[in-house]
Protein backbone atom coordinates (compact mmCIF):
# COMPACT_ATOMS: atom_id res chain seq x y z
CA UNK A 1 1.44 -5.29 47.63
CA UNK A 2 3.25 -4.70 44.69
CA UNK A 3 4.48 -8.29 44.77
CA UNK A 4 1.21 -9.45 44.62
CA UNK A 5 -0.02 -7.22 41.76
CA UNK A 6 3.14 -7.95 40.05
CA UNK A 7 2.26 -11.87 40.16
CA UNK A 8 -0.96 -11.63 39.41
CA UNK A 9 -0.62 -9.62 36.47
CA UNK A 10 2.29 -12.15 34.83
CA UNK A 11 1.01 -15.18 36.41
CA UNK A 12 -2.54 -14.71 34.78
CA UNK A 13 -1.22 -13.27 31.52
CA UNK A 14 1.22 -16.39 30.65
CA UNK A 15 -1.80 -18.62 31.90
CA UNK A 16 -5.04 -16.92 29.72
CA UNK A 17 -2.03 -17.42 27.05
CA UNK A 18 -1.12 -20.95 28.08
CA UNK A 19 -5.05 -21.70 27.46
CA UNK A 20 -5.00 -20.28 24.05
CA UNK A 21 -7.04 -17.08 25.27
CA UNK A 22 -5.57 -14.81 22.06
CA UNK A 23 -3.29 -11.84 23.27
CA UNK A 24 -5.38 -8.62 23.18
CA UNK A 25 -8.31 -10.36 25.38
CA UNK A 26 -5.33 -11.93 27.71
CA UNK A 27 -3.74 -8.32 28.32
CA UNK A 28 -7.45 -6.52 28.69
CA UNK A 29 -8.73 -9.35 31.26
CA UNK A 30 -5.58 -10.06 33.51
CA UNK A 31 -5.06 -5.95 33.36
CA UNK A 32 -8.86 -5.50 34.65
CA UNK A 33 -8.14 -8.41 37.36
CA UNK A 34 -5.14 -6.77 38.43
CA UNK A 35 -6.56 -3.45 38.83
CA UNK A 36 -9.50 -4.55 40.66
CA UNK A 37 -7.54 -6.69 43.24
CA UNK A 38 -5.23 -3.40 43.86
CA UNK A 39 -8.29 -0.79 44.00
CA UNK A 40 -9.78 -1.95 47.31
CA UNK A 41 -12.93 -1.13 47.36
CA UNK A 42 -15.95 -1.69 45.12
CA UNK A 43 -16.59 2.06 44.11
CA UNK A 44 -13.59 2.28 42.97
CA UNK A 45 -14.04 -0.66 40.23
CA UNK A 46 -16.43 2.03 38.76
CA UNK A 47 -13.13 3.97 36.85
CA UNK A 48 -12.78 0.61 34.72
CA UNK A 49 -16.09 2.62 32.88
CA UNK A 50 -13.05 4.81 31.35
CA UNK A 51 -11.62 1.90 29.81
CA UNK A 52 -12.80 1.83 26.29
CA UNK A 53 -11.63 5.80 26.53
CA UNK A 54 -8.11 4.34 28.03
CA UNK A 55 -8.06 1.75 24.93
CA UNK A 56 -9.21 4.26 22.49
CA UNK A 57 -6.40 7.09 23.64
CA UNK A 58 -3.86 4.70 23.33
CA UNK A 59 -4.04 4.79 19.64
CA UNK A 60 -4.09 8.25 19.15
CA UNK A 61 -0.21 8.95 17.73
CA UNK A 62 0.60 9.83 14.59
CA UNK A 63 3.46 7.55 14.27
CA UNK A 64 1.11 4.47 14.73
CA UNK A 65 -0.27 5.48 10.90
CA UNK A 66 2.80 4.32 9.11
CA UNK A 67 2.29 0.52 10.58
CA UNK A 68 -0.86 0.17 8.28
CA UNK A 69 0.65 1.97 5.17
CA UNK A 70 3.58 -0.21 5.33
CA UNK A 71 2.26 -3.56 5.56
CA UNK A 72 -0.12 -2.63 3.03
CA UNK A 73 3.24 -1.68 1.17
CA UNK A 74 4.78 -4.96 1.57
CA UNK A 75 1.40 -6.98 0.54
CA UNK A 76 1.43 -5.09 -3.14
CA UNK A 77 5.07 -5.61 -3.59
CA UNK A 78 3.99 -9.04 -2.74
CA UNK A 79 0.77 -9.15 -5.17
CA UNK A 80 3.09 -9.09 -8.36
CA UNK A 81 6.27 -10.48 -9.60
CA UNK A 82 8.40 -8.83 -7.47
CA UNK A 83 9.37 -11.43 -4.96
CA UNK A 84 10.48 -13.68 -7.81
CA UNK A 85 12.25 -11.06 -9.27
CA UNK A 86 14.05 -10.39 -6.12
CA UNK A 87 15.02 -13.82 -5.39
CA UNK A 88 16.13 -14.31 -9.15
CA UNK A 89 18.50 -11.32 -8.47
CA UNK A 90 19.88 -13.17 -5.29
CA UNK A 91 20.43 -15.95 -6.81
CA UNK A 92 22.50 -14.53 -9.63
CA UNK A 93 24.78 -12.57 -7.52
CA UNK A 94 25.36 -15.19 -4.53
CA UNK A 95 23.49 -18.70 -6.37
CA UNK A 96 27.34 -19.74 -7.08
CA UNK A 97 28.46 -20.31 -3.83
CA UNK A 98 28.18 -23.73 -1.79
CA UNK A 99 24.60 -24.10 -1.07
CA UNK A 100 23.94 -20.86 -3.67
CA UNK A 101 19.81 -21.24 -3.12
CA UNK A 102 20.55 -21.43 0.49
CA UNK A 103 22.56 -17.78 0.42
CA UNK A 104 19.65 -16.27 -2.14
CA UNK A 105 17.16 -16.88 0.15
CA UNK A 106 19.19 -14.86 2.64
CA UNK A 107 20.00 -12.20 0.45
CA UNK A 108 16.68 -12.08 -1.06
CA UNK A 109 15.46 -11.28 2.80
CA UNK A 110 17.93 -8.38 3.22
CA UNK A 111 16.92 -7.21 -0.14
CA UNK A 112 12.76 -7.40 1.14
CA UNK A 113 13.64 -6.18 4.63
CA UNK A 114 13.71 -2.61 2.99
CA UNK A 115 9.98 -3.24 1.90
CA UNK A 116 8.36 -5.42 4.51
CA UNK A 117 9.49 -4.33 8.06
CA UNK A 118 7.84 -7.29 9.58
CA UNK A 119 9.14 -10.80 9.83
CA UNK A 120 6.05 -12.66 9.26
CA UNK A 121 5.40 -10.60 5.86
CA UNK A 122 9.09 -12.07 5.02
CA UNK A 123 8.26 -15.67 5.67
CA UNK A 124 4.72 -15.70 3.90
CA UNK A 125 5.67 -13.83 1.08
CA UNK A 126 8.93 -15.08 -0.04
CA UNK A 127 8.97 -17.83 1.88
CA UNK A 128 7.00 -20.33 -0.63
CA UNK A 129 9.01 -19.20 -3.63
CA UNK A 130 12.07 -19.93 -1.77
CA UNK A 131 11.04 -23.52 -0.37
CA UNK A 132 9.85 -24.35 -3.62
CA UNK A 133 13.13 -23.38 -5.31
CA UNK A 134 15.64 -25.37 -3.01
CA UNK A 135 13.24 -28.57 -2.66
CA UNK A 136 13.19 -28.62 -6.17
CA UNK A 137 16.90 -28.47 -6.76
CA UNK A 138 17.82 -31.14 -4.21
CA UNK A 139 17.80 -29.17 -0.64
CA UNK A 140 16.10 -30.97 2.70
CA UNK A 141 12.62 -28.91 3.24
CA UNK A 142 13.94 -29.12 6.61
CA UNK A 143 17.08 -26.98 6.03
CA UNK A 144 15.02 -25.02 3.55
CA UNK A 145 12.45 -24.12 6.13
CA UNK A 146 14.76 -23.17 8.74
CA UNK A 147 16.67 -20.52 6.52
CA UNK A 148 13.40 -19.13 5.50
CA UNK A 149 12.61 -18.79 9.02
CA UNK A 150 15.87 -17.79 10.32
CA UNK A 151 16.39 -14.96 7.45
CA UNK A 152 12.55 -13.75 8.08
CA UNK A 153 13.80 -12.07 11.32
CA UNK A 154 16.22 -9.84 9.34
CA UNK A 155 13.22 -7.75 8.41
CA UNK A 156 12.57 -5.95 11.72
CA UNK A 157 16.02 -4.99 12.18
CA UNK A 158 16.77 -3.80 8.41
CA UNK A 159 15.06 -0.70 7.98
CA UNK A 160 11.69 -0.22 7.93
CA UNK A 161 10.49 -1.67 10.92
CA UNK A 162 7.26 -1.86 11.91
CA UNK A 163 8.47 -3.47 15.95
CA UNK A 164 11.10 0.05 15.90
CA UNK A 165 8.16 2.19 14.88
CA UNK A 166 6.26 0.52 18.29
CA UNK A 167 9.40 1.09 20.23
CA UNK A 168 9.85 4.36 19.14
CA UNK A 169 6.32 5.46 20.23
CA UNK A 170 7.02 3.92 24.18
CA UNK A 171 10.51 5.34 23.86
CA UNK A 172 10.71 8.59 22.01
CA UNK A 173 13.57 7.36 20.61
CA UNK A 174 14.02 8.68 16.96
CA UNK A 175 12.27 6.34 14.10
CA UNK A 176 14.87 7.66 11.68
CA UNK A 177 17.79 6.56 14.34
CA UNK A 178 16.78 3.34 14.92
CA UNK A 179 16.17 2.67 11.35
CA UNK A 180 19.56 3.72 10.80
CA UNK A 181 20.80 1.87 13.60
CA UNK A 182 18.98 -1.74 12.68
CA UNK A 183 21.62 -1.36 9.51
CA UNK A 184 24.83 -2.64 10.42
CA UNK A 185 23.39 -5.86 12.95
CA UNK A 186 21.09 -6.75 9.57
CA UNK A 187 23.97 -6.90 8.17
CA UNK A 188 25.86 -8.73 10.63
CA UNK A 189 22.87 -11.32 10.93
CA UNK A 190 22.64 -11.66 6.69
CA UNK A 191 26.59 -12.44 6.49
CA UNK A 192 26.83 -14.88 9.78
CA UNK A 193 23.90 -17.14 8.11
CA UNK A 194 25.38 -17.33 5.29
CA UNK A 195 28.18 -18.60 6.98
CA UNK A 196 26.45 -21.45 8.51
CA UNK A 197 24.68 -21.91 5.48
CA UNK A 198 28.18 -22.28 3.76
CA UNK A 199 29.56 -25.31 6.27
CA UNK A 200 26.37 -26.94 6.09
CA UNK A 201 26.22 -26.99 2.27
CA UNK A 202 29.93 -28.30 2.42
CA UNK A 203 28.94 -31.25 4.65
CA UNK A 204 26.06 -31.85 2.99
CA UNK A 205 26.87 -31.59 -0.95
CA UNK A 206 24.26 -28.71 -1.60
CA UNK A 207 24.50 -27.84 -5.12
CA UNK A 208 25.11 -24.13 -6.51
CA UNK A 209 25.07 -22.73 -10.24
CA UNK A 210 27.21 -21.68 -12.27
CA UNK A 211 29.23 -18.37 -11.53
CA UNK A 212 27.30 -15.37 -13.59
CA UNK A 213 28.31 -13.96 -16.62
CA UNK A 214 28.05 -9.98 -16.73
CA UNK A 215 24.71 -10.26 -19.40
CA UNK A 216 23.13 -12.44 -16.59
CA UNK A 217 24.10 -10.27 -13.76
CA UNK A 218 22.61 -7.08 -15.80
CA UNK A 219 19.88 -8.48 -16.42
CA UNK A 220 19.22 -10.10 -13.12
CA UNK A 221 19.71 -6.13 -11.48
CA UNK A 222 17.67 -4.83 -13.96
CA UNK A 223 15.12 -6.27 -13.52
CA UNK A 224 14.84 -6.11 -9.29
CA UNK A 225 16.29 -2.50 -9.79
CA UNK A 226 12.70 -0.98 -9.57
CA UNK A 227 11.47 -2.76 -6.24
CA UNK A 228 14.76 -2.45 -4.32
CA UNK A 229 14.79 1.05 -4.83
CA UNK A 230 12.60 1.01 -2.25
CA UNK A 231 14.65 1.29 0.87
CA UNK A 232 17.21 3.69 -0.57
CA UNK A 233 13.91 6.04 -0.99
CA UNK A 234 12.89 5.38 2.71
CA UNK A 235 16.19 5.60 3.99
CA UNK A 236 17.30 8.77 1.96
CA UNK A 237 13.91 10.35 2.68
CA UNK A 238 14.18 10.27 6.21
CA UNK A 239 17.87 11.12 6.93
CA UNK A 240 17.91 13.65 4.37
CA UNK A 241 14.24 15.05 6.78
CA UNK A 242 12.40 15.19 3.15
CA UNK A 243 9.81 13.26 5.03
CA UNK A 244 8.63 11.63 8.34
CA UNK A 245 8.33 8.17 9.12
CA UNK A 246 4.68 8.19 8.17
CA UNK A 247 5.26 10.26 5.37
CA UNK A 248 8.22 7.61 4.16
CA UNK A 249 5.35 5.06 4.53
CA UNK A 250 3.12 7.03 2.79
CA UNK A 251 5.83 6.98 -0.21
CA UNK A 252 6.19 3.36 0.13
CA UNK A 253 2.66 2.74 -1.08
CA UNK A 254 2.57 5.20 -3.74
CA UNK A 255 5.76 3.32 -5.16
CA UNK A 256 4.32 -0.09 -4.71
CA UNK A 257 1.34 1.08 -6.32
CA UNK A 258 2.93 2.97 -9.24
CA UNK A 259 5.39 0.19 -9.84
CA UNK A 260 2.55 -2.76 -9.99
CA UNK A 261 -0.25 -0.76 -11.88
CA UNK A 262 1.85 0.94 -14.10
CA UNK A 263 5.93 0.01 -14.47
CA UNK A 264 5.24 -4.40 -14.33
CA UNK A 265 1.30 -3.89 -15.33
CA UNK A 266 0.83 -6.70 -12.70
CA UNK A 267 -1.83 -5.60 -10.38
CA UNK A 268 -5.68 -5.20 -11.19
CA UNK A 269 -8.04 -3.39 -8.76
CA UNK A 270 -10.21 -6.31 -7.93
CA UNK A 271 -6.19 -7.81 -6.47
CA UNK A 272 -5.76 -4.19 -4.38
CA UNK A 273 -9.39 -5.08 -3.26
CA UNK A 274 -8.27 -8.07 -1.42
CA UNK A 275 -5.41 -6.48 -0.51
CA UNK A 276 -6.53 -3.79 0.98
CA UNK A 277 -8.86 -6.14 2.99
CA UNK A 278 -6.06 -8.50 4.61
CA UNK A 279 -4.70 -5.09 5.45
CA UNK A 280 -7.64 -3.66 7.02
CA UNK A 281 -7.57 -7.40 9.31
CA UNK A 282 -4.14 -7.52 9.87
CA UNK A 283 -4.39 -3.87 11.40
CA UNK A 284 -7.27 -4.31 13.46
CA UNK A 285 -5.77 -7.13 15.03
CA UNK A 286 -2.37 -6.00 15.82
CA UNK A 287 -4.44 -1.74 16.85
CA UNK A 288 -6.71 -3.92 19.22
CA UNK A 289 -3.59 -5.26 20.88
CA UNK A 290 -1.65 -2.58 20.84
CA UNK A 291 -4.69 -0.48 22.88
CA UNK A 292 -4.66 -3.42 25.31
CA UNK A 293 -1.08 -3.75 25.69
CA UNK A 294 -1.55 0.58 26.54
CA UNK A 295 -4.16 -0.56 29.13
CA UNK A 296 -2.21 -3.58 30.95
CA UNK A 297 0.79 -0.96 31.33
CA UNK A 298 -1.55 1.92 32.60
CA UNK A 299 -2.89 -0.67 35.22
CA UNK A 300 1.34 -1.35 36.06
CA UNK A 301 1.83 2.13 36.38
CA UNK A 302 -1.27 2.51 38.50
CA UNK A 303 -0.80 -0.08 41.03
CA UNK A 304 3.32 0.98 41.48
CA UNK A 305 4.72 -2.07 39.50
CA UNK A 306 6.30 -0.05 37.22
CA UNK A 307 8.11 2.06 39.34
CA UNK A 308 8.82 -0.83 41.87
CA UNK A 309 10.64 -3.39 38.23
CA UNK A 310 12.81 0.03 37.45
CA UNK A 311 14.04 0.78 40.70
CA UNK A 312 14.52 -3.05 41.49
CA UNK A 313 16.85 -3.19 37.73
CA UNK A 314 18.53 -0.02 38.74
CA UNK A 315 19.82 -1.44 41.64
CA UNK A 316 20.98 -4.91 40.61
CA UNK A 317 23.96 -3.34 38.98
CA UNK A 318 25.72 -0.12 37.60
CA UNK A 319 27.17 -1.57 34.52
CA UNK A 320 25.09 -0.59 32.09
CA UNK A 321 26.94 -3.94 30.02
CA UNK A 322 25.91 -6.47 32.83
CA UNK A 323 22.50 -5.22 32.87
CA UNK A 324 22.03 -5.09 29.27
CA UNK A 325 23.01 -9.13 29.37
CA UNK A 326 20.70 -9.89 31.81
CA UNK A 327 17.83 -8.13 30.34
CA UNK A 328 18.73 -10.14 26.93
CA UNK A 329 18.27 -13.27 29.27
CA UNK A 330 14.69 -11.48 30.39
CA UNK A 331 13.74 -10.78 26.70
CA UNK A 332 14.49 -13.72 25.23
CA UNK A 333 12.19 -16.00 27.61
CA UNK A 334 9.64 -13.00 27.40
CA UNK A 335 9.89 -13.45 23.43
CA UNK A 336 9.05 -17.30 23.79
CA UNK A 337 5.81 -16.19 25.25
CA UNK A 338 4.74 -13.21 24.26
CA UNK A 339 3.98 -11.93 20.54
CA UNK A 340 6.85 -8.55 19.99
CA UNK A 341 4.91 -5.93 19.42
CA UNK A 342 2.48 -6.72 23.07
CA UNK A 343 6.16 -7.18 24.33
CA UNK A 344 7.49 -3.93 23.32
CA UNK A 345 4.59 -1.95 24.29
CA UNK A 346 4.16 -3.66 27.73
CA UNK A 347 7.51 -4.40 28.80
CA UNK A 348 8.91 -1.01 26.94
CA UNK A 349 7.82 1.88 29.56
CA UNK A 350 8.95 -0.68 32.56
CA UNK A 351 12.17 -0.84 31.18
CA UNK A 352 12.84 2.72 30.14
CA UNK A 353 12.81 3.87 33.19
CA UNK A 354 16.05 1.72 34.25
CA UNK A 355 17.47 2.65 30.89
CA UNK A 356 17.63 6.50 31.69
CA UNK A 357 18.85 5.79 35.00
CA UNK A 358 22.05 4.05 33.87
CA UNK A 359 22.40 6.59 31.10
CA UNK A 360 21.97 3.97 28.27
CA UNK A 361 21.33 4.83 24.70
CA UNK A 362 17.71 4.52 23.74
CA UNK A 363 18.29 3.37 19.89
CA UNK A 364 20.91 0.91 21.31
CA UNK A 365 19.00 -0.61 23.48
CA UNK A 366 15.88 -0.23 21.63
CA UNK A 367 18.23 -2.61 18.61
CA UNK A 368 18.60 -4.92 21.14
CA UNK A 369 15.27 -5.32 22.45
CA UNK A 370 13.62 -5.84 18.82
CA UNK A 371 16.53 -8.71 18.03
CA UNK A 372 15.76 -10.38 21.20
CA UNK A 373 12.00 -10.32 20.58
CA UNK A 374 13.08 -11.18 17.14
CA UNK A 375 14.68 -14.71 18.18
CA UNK A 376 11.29 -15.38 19.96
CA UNK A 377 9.68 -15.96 16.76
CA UNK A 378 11.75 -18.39 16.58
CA UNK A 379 11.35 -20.43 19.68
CA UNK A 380 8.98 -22.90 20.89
CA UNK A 381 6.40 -22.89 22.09
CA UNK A 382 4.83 -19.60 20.26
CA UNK A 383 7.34 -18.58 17.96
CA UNK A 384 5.00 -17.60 15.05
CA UNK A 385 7.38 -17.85 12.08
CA UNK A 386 8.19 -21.13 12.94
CA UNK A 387 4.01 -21.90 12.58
CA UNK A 388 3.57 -19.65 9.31
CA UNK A 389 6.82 -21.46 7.95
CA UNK A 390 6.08 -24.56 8.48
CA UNK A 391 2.41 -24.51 7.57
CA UNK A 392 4.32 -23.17 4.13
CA UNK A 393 6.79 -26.24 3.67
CA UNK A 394 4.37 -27.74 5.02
CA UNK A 395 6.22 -30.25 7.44
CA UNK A 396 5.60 -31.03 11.05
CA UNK A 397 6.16 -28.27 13.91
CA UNK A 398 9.24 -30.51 15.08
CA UNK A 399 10.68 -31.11 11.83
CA UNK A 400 10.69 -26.72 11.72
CA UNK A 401 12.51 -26.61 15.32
CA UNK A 402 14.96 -29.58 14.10
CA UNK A 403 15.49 -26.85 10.59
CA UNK A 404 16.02 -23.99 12.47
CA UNK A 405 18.25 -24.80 15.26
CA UNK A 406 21.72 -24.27 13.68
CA UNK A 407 20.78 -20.46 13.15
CA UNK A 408 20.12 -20.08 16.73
CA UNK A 409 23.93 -19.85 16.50
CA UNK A 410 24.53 -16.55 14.24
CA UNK A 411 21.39 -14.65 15.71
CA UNK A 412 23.19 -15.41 19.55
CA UNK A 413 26.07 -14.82 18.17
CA UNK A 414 24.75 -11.20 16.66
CA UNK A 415 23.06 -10.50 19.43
CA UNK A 416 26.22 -10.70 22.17
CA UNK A 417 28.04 -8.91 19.55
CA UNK A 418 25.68 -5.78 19.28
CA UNK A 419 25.93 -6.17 23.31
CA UNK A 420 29.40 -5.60 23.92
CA UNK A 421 29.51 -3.03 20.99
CA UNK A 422 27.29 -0.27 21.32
CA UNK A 423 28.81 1.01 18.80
CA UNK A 424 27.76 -1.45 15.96
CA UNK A 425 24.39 -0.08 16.01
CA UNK A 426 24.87 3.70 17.10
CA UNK A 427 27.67 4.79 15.31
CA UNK A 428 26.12 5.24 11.75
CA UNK A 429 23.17 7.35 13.39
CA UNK A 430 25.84 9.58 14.83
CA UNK A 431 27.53 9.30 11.62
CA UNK A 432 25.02 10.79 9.70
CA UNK A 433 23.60 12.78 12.20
C-alpha cells in the first residue's frame, strides 16, 4: 500500500508539473488524490473539510516572517544605486584580472548574497547591469549570461538565506548555524568560478582594466561601504544573539530604508509603493506553496510514506558519507523538477528522519541540501534562473544552457567537496559557538 501511495503521489506531482499545472495547485491536488485513494472509504474523504485549517496552520511560525522582510530588503537595495555601486566596487578590486568583468560579476554576487538571500533576486537585480557591462566591453552574452546565472546561486548559501530559513523551520536546525555554515562553501563556490572564468578569459582574449590605483580603490569602497555593511550587521547580530533571525530581517529593512531615503536620497514613496506591492505578490505566491507543500507532507505522513522512505534510506547503508552521495544524486534530479523551497519543505521531514538515525549533522546536511537544490536552478528543464536570465540577455533558452555549462564544473566540484568534508561547513558554527 505504501508503494502505491508513494507512486501516486510522485507520479501525479511530476505529471500536473509536466502539464504546466503551477506548483502550489500540483502539491494541493495530487496530495488530496493521494489521500483519498489511501482513506478507503467515502466518509472518511469528509476530513479533507480540515484542509484550508491544515493549509492555514502550516504558516503559523514565526520564523516564516523574516522571508517577506528580507526580500522586501533586497528589492529596496535594488530600487536605488546600489547594485551599480556594488558592481563598480567589484570591478575595481578584481576588474584587472583576465576576464576582470567576468570576476566582478562574481564578486559583486558574494558581495549581494549578504542582502538578497535568494538566487532569483541575484539574477534580476544585478543581473542586467552585469550583462550590459560585459556585452558592451566585448564579452559573448552567452558567457555573460551563464556567469550571471552560475554566480546567482551563491546567494542562498551566503548568508541570509531565505531556502536555510525554510530548512530550518522542517529541521529545527539553528538559522544562525546554518547561516554561519553557508560561509565557507560561498566562498568556495565564488573562488572556483572565478577560476573557470580565468581559463576561459585566457582562451578566449577577454579583456580586463587596468590594475587600480589606491584613490580608485578608496573611492570604489567608499562608496559600496554603506550597502555591504549589510551582512556584517546580520551576521554580527545574530551570533553575537542581539537579535533573531526575524529580528535581523527586521534590521535589514530598516537599513535599506534608511540608506535609500535618507544616506543616497534615491528612493521616493510612490517607488516603496511598488515595491512593497511585488513584495506583497512574491510572498503570496511562494506562503501559498509553502502551505501546500505542509499539506502534501501531512498526507505522506498520514498514509505511512514517510516513515516507510526513512526506514528504507536507513537501511541502504550505515555510512553516513555513502548516503549523503546518494541523496546528492536524489536532490539533484529532484532540483530539475521541483522549485527549492516546495523541495525543502516536502522532501525535508522525509529525509530528517534518516538523518537522525545515522547521527548526521543537521546544518551539514541542511548546506548540502540547499546547494543541491541550488544547481537545479540551473538545469533544464525548470531551472528558473536559467528562464529569468535569459529573458534578461535576452537570448534563446539553449543559447543559456550552452552559457552555463562550464560552471556545472565548480558548483559539482563544491558540492563533493562540502561532502567529504563536513567540516567545511560546520566548523565555523562550532567555532563561534
Amino acid at each position: 500500500m505504501h508503494v502505491t501511495i508513494a507512486l501516486i503521489l510522485t507520479v501525479g506531482l511530476v505529471v500536473f508539473l509536466a502539464l504546466g499545472m503551477p506548483i502550489g495547485m500540483s502539491l494541493c491536488t495530487i496530495g488530496c488524490i493521494g489521500f483519498m485513494v489511501s482513506s478507503g472509504s467515502v466518509l472518511s474523504w469528509l476530513q479533507l473539510i480540515s484542509m484550508p485549517m491544515k493549509l492555514a496552520n502550516s504558516l503559523q511560525n514565526f520564523l516564516l516572517l523574516s522571508i517577506p522582510l528580507f526580500i522586501l530588503a533586497a528589492k529596496i537595495m535594488n530600487g536605488s544605486s546600489i547594485t551599480n555601486r556594488i558592481f563598480s566596487f567589484a570591478n575595481t578590486i578584481v576588474g584587472w584580472l583576465p576576464g576582470g568583468l567576468g570576476h566582478a560579476n562574481i564578486v559583486a554576487s558574494l558581495i549581494f548574497a549578504g542582502m538578497s538571500g535568494t538566487a532569483v533576486s541575484d539574477a534580476a537585480g544585478l543581473g542586467q547591469i552585469e550583462i550590459e557591462a560585459m556585452t558592451s566591453n566585448g564579452y559573448d552574452t552567452k558567457f555573460a549570461a551563464g556567469v550571471t546565472a552560475a554566480s546567482s546561486t551563491i546567494a542562498p548559501i551566503f548568508p541570509p538565506s531565505v531556502p536555510m530559513v525554510m530548512y530550518a523551520t522542517v529541521s529545527g536546525a539553528s538559522v544562525g548555524a546554518l547561516f554561519i555554515g553557508g560561509v565557507i562553501p560561498g566562498l568556495l563556490m565564488t573562488v572556483s568560478m572565478m577560476a573557470i572564468v580565468y581559463v576561459m578569459a585566457l582562451k578566449r582574449h577577454y579583456p580586463r582594466v587596468p590594475f587600480p590605483s589606491f584613490k580608485v580603490l578608496w573611492t570604489s569602497f567608499w562608496k559600496a561601504l554603506v550597502p555591504m555593511m549589510t551582512p556584517v550587521i546580520l551576521l554580527v547580530g545574530i551570533w553575537s544573539g542581539k537579535f533573531t533571525t526575524t529580528e535581523a530581517a527586521v534590521v535589514a529593512t530598516m537599513y535599506a530604508l534608511v540608506v535609500s531615503f535618507f544616506v543616497f536620497r534615491e528612493m521616493n514613496f510612490r517607488h516603496l509603493w511598488q515595491i512593497l506591492k511585488e513584495t506583497a505578490r512574491e510572498t503570496a505566491s511562494i506562503a501559498f506553496v509553502t502551505a501546500s507543500a505542509a499539506f502534501y507532507g501531512w498526507v505522506l505522513a498520514k498514509c505511512g510514506v514517510t516513515n516507510a522512505v526513512a526506514t528504507w534510506l536507513s537501511q541502504i547503508t550505515d555510512s553516513p558519507i555513502v548516503f549523503m552521495l546518494i541523496i546528492n544524486i536524489a536532490l539533484l534530479v529532484i532540483g530539475c523538477f521541483m522549485e527549492a523551497i516546495a523541495a525543502i519543505l516536502v522532501f525535508g521531514p522525509v529525509l530528517m528522519q534518516a538523518v537522525a538515525a545515522l547521527a548526521i549533522d543537521p546544518v551539514y546536511f541542511g548546506v548540502i541540501m540547499v546547494l543541491n537544490l541550488m544547481i537545479g536552478l540551473l538545469t533544464p528543464p525548470f531551472g528558473v534562473c536559467l528562464f529569468v536570465t535569459a529573458d534578461v540577455a535576452k537570448i534563446s533558452f539553449k543559447d543559456m544552457v550552452k552559457g552555463v555549462a562550464p560552471f556545472y564544473i565548480p558548483l559539482f566540484g563544491t558540492l563533493i567537496l562540502i561532502t567529504l568534508f563536513p567540516g567545511l561547513i560546520t566548523w565555523l558554527p562550532s567555532l563561534l559557538g
